[in-house]
PDB file of N, CA and C in Angstrom:
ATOM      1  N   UNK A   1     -53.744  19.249 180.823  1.00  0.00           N
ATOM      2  CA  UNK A   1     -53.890  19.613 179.429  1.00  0.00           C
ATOM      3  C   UNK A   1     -54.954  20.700 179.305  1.00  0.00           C
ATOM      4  N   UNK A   2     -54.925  21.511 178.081  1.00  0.00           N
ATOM      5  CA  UNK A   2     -55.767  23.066 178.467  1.00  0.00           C
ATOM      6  C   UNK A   2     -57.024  22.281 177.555  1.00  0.00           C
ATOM      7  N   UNK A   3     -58.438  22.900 177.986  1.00  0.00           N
ATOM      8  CA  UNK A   3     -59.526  22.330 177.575  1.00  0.00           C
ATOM      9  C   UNK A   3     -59.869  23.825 176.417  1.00  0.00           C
ATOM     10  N   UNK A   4     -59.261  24.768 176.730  1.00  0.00           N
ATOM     11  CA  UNK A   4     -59.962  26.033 175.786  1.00  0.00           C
ATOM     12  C   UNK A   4     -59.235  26.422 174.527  1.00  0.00           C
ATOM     13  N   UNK A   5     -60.009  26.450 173.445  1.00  0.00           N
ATOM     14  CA  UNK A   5     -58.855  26.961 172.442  1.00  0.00           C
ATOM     15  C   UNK A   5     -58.123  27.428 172.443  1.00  0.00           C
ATOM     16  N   UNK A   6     -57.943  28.523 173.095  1.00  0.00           N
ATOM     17  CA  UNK A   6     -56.918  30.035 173.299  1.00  0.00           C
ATOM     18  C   UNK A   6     -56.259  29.604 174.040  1.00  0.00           C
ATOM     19  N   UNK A   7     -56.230  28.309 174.981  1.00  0.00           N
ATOM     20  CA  UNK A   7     -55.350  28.025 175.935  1.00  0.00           C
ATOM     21  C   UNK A   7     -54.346  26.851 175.290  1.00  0.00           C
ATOM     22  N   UNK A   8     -55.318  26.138 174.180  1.00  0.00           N
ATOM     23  CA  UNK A   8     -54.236  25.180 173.387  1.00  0.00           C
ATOM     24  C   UNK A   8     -53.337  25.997 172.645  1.00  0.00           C
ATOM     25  N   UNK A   9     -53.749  26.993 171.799  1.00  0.00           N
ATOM     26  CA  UNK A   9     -52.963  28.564 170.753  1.00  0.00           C
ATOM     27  C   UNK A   9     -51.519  28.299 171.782  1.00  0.00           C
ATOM     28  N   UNK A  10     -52.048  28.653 173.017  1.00  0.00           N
ATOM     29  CA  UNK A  10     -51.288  29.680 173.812  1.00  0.00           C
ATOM     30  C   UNK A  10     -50.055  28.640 174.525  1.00  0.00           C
ATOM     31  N   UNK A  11     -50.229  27.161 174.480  1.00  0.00           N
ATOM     32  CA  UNK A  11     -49.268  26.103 174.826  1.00  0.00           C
ATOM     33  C   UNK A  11     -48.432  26.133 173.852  1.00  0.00           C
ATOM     34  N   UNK A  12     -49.291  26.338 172.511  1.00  0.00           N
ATOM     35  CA  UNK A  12     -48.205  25.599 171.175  1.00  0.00           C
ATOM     36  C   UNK A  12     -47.027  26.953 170.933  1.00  0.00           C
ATOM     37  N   UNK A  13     -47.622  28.266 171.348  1.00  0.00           N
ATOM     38  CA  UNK A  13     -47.091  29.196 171.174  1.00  0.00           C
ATOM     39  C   UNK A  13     -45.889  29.514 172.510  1.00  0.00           C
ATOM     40  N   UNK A  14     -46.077  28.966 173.166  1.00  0.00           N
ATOM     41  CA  UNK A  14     -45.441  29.196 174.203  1.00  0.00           C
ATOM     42  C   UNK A  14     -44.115  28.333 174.424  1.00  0.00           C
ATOM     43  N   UNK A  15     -44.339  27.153 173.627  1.00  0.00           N
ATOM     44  CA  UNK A  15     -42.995  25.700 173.366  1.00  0.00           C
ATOM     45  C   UNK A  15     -42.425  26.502 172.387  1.00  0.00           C
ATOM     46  N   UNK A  16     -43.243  26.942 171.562  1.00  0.00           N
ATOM     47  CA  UNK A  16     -42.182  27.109 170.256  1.00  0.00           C
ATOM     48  C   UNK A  16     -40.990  28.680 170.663  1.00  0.00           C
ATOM     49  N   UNK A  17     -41.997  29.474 171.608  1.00  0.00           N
ATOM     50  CA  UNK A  17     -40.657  30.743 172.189  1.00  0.00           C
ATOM     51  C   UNK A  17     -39.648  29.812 172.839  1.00  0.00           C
ATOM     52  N   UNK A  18     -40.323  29.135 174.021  1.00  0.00           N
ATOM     53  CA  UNK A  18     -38.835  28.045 174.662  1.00  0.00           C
ATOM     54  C   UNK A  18     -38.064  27.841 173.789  1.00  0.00           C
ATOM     55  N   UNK A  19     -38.144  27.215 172.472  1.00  0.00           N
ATOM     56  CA  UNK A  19     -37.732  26.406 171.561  1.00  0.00           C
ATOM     57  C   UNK A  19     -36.292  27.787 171.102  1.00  0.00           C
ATOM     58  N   UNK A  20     -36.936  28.703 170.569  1.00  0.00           N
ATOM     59  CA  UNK A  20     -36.203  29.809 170.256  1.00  0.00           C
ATOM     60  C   UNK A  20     -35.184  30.369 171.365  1.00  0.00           C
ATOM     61  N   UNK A  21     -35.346  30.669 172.587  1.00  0.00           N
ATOM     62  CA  UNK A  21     -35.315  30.900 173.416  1.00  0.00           C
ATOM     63  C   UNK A  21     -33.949  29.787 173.598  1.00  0.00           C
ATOM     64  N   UNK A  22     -34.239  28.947 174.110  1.00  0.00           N
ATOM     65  CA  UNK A  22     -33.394  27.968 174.220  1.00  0.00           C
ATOM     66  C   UNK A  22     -31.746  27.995 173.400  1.00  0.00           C
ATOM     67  N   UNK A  23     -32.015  28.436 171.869  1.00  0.00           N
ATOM     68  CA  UNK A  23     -31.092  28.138 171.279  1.00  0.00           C
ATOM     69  C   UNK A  23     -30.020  29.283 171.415  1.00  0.00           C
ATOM     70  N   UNK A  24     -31.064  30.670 171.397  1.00  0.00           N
ATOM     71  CA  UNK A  24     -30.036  31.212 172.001  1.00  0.00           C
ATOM     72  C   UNK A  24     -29.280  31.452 173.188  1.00  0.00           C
ATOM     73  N   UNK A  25     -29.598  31.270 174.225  1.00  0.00           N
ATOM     74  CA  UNK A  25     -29.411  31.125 175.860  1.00  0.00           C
ATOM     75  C   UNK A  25     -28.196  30.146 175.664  1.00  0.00           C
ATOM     76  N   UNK A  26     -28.320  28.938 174.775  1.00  0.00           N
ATOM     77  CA  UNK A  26     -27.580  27.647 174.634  1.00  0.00           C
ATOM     78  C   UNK A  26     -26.276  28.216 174.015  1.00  0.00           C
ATOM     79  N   UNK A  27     -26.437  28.662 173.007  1.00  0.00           N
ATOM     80  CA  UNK A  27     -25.264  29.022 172.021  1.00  0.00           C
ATOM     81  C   UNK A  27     -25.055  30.311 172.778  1.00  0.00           C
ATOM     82  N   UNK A  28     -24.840  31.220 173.311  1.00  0.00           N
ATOM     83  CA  UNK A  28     -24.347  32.418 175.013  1.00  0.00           C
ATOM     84  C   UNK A  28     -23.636  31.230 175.634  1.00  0.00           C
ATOM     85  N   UNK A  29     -24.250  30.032 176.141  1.00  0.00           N
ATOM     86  CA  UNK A  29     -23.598  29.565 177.123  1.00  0.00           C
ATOM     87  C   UNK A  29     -22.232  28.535 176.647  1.00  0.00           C
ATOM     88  N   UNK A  30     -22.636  28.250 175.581  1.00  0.00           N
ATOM     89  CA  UNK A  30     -21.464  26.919 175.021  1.00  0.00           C
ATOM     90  C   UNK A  30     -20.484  28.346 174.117  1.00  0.00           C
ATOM     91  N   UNK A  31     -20.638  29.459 173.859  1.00  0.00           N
ATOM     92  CA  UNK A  31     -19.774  30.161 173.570  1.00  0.00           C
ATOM     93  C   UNK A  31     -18.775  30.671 174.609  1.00  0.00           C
ATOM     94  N   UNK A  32     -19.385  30.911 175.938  1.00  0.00           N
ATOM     95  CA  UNK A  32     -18.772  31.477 177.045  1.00  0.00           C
ATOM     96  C   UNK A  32     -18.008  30.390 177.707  1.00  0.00           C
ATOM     97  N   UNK A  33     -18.777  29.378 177.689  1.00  0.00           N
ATOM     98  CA  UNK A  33     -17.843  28.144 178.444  1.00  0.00           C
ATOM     99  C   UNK A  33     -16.220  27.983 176.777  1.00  0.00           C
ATOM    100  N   UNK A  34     -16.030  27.978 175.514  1.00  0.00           N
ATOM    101  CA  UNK A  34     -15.734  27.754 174.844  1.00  0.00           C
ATOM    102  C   UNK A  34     -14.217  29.008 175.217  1.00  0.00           C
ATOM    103  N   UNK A  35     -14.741  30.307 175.134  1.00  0.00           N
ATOM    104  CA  UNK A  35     -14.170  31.527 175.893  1.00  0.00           C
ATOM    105  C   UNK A  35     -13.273  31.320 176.813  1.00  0.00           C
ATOM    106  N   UNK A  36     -13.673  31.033 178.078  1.00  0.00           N
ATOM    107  CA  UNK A  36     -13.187  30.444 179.584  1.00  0.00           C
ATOM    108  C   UNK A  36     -11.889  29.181 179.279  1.00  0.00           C
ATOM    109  N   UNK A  37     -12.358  28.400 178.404  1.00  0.00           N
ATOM    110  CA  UNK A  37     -11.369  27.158 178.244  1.00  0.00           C
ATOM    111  C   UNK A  37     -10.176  28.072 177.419  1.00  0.00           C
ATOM    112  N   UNK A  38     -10.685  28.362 176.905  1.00  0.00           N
ATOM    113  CA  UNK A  38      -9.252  29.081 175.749  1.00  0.00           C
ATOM    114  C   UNK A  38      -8.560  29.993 176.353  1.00  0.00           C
ATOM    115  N   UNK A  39      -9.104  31.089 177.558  1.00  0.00           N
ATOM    116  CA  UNK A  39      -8.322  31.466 178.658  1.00  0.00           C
ATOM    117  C   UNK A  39      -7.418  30.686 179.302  1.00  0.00           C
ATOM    118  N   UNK A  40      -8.064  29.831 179.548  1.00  0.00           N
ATOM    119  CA  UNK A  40      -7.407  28.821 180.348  1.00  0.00           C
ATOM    120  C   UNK A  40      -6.394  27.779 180.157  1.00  0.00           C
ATOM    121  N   UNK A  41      -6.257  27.931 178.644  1.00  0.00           N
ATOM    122  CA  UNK A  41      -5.378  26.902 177.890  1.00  0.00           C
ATOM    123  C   UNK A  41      -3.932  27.958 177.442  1.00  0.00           C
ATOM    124  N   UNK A  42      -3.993  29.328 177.810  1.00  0.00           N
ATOM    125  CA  UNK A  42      -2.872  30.064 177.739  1.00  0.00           C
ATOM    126  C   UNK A  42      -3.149  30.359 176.126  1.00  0.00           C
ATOM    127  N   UNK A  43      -3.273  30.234 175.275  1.00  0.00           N
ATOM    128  CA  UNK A  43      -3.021  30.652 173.874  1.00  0.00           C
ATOM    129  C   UNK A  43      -3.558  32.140 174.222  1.00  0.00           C
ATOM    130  N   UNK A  44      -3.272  33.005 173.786  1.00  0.00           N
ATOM    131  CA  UNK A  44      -4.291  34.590 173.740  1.00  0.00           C
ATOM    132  C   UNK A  44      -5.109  35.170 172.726  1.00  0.00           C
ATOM    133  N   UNK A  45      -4.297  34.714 171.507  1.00  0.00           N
ATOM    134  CA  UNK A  45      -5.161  34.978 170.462  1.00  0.00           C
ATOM    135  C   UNK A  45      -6.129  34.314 169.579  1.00  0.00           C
ATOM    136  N   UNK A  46      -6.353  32.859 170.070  1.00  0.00           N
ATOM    137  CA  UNK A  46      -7.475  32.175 170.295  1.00  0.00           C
ATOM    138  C   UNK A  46      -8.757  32.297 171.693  1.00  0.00           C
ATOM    139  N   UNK A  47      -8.220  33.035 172.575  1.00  0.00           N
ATOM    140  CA  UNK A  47      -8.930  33.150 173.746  1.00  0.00           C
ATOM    141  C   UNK A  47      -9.430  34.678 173.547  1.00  0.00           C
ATOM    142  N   UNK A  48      -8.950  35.780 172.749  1.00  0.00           N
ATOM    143  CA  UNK A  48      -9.309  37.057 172.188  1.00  0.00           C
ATOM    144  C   UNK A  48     -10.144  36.565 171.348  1.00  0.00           C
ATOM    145  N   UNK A  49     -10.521  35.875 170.378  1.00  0.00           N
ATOM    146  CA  UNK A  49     -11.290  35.450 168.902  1.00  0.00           C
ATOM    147  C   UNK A  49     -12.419  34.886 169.981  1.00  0.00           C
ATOM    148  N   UNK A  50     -12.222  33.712 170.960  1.00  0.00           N
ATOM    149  CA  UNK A  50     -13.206  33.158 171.158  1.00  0.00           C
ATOM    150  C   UNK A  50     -13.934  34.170 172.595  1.00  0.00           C
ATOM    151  N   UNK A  51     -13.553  34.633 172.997  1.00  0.00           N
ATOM    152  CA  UNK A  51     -14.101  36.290 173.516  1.00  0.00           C
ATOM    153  C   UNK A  51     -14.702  36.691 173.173  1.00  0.00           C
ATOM    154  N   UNK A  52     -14.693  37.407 171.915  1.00  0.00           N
ATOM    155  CA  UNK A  52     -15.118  38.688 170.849  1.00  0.00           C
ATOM    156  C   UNK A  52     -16.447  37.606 170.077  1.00  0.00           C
ATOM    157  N   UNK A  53     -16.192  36.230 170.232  1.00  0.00           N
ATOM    158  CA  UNK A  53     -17.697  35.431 169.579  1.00  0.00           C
ATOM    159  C   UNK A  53     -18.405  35.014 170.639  1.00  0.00           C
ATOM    160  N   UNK A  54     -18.344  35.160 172.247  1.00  0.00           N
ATOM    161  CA  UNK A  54     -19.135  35.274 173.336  1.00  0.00           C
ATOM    162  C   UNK A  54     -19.495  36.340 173.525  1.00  0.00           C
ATOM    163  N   UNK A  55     -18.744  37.622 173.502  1.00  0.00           N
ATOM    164  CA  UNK A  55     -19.398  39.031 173.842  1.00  0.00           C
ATOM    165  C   UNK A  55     -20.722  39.101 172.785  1.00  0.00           C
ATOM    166  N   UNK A  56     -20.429  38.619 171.296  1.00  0.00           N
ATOM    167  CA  UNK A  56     -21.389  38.764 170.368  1.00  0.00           C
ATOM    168  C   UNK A  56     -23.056  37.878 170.554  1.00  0.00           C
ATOM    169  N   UNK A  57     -22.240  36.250 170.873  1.00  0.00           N
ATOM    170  CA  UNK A  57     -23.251  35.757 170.926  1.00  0.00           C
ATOM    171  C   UNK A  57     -24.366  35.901 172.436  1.00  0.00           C
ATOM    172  N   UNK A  58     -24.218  37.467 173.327  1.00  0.00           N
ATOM    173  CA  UNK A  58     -24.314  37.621 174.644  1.00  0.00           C
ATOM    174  C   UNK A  58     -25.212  38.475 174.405  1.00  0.00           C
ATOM    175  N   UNK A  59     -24.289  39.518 173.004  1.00  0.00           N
ATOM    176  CA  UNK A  59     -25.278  40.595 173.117  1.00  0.00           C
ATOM    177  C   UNK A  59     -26.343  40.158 172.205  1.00  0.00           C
ATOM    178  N   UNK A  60     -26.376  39.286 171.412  1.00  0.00           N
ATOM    179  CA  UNK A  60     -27.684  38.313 170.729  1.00  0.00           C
ATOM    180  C   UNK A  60     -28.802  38.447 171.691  1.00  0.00           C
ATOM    181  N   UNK A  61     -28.234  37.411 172.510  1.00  0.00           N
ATOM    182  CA  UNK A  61     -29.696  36.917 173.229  1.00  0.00           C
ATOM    183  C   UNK A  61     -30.064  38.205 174.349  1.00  0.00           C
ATOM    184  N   UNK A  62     -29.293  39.409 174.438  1.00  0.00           N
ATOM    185  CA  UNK A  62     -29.854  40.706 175.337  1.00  0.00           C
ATOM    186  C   UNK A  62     -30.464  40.819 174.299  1.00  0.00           C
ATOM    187  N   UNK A  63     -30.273  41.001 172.745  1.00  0.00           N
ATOM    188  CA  UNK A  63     -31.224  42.106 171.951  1.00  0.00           C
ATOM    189  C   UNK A  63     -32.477  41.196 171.847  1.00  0.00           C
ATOM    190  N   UNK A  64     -32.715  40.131 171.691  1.00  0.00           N
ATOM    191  CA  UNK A  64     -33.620  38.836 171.390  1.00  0.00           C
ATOM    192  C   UNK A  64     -34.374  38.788 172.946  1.00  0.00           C
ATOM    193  N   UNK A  65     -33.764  39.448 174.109  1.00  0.00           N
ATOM    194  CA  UNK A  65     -34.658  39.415 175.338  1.00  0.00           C
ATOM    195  C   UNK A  65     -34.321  37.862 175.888  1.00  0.00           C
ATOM    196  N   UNK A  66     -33.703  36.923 175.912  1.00  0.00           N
ATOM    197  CA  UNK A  66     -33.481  35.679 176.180  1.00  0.00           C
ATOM    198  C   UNK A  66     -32.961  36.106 177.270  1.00  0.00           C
ATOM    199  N   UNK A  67     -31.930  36.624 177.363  1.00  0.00           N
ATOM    200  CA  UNK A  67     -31.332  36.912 178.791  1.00  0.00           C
ATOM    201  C   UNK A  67     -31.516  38.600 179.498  1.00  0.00           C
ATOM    202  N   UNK A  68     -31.431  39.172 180.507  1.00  0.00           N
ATOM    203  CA  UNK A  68     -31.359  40.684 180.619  1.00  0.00           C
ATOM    204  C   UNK A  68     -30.167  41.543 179.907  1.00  0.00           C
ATOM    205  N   UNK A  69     -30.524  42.712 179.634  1.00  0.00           N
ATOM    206  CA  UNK A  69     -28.832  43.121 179.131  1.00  0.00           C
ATOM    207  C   UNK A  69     -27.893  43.279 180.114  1.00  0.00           C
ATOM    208  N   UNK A  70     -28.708  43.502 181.524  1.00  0.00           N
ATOM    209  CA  UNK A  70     -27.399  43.589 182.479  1.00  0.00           C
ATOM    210  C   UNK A  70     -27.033  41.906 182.789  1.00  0.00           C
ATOM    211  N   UNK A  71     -27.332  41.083 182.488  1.00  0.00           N
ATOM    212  CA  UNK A  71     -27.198  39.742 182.719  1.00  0.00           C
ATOM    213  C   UNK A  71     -26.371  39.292 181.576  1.00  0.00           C
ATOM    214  N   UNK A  72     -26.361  40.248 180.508  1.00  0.00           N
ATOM    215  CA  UNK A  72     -25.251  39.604 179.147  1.00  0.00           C
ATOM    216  C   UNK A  72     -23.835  40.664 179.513  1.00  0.00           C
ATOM    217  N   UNK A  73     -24.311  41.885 180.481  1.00  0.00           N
ATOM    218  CA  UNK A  73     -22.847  42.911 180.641  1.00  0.00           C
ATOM    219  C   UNK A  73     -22.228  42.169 181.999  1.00  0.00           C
ATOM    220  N   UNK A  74     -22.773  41.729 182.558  1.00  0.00           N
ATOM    221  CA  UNK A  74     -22.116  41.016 183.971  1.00  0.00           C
ATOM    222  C   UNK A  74     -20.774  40.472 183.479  1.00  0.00           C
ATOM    223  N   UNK A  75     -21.777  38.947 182.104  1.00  0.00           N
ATOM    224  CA  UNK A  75     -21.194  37.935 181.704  1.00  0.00           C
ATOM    225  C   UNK A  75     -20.067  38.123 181.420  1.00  0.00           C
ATOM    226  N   UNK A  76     -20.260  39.381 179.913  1.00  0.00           N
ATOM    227  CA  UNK A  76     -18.910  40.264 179.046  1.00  0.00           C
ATOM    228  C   UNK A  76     -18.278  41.023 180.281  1.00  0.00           C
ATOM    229  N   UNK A  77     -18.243  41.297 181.361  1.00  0.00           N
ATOM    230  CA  UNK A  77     -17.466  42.219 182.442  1.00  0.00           C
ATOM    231  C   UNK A  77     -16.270  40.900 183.072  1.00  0.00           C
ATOM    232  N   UNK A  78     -17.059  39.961 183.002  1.00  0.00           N
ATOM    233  CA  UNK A  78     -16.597  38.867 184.007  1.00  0.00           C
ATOM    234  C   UNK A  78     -15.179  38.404 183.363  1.00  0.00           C
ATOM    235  N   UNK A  79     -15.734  37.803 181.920  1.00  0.00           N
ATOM    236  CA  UNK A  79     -14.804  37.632 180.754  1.00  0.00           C
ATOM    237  C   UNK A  79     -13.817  38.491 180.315  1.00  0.00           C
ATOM    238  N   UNK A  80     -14.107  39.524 180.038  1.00  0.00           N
ATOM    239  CA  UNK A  80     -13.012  40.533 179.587  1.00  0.00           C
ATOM    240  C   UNK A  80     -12.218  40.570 181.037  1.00  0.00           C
ATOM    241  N   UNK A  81     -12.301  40.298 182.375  1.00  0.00           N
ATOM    242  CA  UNK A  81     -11.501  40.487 183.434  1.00  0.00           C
ATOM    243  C   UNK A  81     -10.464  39.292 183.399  1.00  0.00           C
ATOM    244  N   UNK A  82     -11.076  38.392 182.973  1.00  0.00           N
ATOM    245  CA  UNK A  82     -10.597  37.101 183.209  1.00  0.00           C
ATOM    246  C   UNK A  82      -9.067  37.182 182.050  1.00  0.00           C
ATOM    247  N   UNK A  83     -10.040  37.978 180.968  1.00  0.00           N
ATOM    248  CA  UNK A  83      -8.924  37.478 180.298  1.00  0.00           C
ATOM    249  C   UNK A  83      -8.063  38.723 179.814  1.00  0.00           C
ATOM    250  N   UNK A  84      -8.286  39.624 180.672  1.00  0.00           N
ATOM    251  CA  UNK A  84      -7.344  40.697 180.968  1.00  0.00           C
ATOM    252  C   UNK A  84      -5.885  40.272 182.099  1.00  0.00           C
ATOM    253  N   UNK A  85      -6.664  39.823 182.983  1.00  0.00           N
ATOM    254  CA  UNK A  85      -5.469  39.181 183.968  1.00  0.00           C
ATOM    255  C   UNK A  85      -4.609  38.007 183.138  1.00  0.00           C
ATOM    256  N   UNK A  86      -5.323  37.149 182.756  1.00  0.00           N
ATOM    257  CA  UNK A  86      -4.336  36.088 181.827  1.00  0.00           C
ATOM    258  C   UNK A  86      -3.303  36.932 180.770  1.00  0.00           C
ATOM    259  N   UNK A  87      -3.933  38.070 180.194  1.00  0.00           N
ATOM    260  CA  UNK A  87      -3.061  38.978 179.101  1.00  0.00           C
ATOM    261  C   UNK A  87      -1.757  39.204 179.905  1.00  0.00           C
ATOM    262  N   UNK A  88      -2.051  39.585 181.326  1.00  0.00           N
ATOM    263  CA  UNK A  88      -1.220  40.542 182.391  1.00  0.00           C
ATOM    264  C   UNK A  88      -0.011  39.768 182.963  1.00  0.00           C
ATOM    265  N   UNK A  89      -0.449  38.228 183.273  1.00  0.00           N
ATOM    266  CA  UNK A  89       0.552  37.180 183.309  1.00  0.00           C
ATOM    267  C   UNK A  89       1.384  37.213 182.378  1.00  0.00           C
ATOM    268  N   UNK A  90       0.794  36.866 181.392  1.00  0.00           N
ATOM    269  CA  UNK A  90       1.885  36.383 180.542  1.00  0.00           C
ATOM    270  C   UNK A  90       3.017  37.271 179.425  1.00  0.00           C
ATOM    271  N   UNK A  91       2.646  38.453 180.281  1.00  0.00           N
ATOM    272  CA  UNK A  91       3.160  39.976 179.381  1.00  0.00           C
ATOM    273  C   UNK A  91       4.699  39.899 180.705  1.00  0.00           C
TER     274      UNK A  91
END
């Protein structure tokens, strides 16, 4: 436990970024996993909608610094492949 003021400031301040931090990292990840399933369930234009609200909620947490931006373009590169090939099947 911190014995110095600036070091207690600096705990309470530091849970509450996690805290922030967290929600968006969380909502990137339960959007992308949400994405992936709807690929995977064949519908396309539920798996396009739920795409286009992972690319968004990706580039959130790049602009918010939660994740890197090349760590939210990987994600959106990975996804849009995925569900380019599923488009390609079923055309």
């Amino acid at each position: 436990m911190a014995n110095k003021k600036s070091a207690i400031k600096r705990m309470r301040q530091s849970e509450k970024r996690r805290l922030h931090n967290r929600l968006f990292r969380g909502r990137a990840r339960t959007e992308v996993k949400k994405a992936r399933q709807a690929i995977e369930s064949g519908e396309l234009e539920a798996a396009q909608a739920a795409t286009e609200v992972a690319v968004k909620a990706l580039d959130k947490a790049a602009a918010k610094g939660v994740i890197h931006p090349n760590n939210a373009s990987r994600r959106k590169g990975r996804l849009m492949k995925i569900l380019a090939v599923r488009e390609r099947e079923t055309k």
